[in-house]
N, C-alpha and C. Protein backbone atom coordinates (compact mmCIF):
# COMPACT_ATOMS: atom_id res chain seq x y z
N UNK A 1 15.29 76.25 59.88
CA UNK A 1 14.34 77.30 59.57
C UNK A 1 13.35 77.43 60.73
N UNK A 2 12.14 78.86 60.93
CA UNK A 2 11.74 78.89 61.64
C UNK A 2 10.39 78.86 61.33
N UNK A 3 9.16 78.14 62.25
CA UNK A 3 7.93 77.88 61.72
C UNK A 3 7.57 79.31 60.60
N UNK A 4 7.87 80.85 61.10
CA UNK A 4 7.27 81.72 60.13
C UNK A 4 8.50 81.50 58.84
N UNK A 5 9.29 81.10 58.71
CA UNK A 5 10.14 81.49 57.89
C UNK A 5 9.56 79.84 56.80
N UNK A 6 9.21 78.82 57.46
CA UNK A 6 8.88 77.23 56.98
C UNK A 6 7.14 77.73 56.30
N UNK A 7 6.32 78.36 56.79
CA UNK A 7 5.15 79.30 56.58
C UNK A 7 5.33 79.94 55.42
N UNK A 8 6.10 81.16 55.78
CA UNK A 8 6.09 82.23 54.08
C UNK A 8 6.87 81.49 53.25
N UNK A 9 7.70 80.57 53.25
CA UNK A 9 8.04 79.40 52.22
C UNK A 9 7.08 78.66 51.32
N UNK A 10 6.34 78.25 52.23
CA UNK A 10 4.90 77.56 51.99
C UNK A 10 4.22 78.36 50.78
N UNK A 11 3.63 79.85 51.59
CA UNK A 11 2.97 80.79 50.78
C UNK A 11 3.52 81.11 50.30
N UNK A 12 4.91 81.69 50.18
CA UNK A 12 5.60 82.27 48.93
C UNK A 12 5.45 81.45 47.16
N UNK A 13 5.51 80.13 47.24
CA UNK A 13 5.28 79.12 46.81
C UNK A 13 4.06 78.65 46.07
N UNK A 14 3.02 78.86 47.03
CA UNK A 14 2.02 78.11 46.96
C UNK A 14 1.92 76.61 46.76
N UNK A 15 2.38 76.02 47.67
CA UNK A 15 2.54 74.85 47.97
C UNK A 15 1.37 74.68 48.94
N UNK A 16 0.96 73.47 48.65
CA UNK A 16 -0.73 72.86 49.37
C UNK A 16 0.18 71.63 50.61
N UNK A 17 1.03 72.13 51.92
CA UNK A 17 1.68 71.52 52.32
C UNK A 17 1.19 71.52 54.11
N UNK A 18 0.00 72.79 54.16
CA UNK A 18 -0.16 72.77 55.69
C UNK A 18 -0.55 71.37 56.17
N UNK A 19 0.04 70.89 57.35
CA UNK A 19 -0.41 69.69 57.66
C UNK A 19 0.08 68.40 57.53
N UNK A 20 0.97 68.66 56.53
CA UNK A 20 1.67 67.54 55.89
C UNK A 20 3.21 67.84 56.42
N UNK A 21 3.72 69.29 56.74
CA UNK A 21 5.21 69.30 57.20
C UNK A 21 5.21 68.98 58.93
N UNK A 22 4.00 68.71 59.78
CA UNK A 22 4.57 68.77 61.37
C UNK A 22 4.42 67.44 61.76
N UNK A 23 5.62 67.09 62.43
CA UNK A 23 5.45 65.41 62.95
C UNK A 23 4.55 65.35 64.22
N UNK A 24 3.89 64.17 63.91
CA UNK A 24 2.95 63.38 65.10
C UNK A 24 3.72 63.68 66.44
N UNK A 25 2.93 63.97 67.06
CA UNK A 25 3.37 63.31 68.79
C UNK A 25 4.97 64.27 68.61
N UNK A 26 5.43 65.25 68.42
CA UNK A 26 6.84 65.77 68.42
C UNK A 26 6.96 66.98 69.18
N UNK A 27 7.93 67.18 70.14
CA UNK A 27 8.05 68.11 71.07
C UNK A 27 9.65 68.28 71.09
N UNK A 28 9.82 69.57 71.35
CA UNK A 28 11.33 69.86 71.46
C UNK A 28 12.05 69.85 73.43
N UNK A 29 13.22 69.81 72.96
CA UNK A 29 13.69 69.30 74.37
C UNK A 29 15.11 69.90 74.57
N UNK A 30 15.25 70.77 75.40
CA UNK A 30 16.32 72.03 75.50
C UNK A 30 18.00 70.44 75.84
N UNK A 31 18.26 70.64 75.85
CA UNK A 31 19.98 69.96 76.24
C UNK A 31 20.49 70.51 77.28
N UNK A 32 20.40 70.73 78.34
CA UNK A 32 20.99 71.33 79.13
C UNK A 32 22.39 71.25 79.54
N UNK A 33 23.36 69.80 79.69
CA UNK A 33 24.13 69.40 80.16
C UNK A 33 24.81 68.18 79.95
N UNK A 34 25.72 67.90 79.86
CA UNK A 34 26.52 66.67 79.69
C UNK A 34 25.97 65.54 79.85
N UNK A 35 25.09 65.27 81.24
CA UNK A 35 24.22 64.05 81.41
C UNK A 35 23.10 64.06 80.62
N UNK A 36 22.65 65.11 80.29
CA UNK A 36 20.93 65.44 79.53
C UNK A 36 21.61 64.35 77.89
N UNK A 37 22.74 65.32 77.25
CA UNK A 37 23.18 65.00 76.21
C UNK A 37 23.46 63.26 76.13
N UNK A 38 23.83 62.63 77.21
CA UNK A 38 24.28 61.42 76.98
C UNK A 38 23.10 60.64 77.12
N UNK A 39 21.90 61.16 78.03
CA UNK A 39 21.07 60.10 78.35
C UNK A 39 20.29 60.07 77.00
N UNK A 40 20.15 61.49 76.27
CA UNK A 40 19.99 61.22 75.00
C UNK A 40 20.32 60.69 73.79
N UNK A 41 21.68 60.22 73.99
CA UNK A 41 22.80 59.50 73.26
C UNK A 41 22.03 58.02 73.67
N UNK A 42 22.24 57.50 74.53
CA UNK A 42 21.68 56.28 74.80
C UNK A 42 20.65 55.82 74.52
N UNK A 43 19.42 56.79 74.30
CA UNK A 43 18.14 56.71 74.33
C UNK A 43 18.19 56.30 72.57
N UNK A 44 18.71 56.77 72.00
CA UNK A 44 18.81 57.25 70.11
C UNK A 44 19.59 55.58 70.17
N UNK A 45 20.87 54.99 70.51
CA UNK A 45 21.31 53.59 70.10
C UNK A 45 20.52 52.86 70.92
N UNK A 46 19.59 52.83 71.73
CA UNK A 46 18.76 51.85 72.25
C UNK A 46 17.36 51.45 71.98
N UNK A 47 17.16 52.94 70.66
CA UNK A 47 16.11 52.64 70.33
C UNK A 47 15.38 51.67 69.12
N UNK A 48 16.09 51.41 68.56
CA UNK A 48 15.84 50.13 67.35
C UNK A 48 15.88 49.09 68.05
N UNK A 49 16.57 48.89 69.72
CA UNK A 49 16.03 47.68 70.01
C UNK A 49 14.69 47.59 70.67
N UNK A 50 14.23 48.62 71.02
CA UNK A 50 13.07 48.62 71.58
C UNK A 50 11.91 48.54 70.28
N UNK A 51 11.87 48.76 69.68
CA UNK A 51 11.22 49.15 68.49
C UNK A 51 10.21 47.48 68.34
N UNK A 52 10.79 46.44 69.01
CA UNK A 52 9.75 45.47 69.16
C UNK A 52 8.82 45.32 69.76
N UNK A 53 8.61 46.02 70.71
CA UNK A 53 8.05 46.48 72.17
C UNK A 53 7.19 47.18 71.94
N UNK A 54 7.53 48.16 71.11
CA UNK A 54 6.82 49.94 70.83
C UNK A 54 5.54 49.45 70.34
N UNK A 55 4.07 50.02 71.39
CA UNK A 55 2.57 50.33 71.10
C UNK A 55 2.31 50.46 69.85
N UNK A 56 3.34 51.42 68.70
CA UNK A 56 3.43 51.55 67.65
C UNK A 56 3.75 50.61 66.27
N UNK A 57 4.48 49.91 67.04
CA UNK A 57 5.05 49.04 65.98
C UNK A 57 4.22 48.35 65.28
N UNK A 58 3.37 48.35 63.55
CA UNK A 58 2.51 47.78 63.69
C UNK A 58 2.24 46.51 63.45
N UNK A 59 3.89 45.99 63.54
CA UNK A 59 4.40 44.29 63.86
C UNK A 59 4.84 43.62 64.73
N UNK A 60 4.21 44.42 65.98
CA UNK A 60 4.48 44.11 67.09
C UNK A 60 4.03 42.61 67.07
N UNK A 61 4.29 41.60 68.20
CA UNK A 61 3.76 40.86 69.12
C UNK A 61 3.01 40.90 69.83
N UNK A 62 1.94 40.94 70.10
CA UNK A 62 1.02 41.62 71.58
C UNK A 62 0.82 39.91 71.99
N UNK A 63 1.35 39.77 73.90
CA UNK A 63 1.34 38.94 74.29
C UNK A 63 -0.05 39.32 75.38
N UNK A 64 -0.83 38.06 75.65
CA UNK A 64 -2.09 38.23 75.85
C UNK A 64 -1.77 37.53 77.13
């Protein structure tokens, strides 16, 4: 769907949802090409291992 079409959903509705449907920190990212696609492939199975590491994690380790 498209933000106006995710919008008059909303209002059609009346659903109390502004704010609550857009993810944190999220940006879109065109695919251009075979390498774009794979480095993104890699990035997606490599990321649960990083996930110990991640600023975010809020079970990280922080080594001092």
């Amino acid at each position: 769907m498209s933000v106006k079409d995710v919008l008059a959903h909303i209002e059609e509705n009346r659903l109390d949802m502004i704010g609550k449907i857009w993810q944190r920190n999220y940006f879109e990212r065109v695919i251009r090409n075979e390498q774009d696609l794979e480095n993104i492939r890699t990035y997606i199975r490599n990321n649960p291992v990083n996930w110990d590491q991640d600023d975010e994690n809020p079970k990280r380790i922080r080594r001092k």
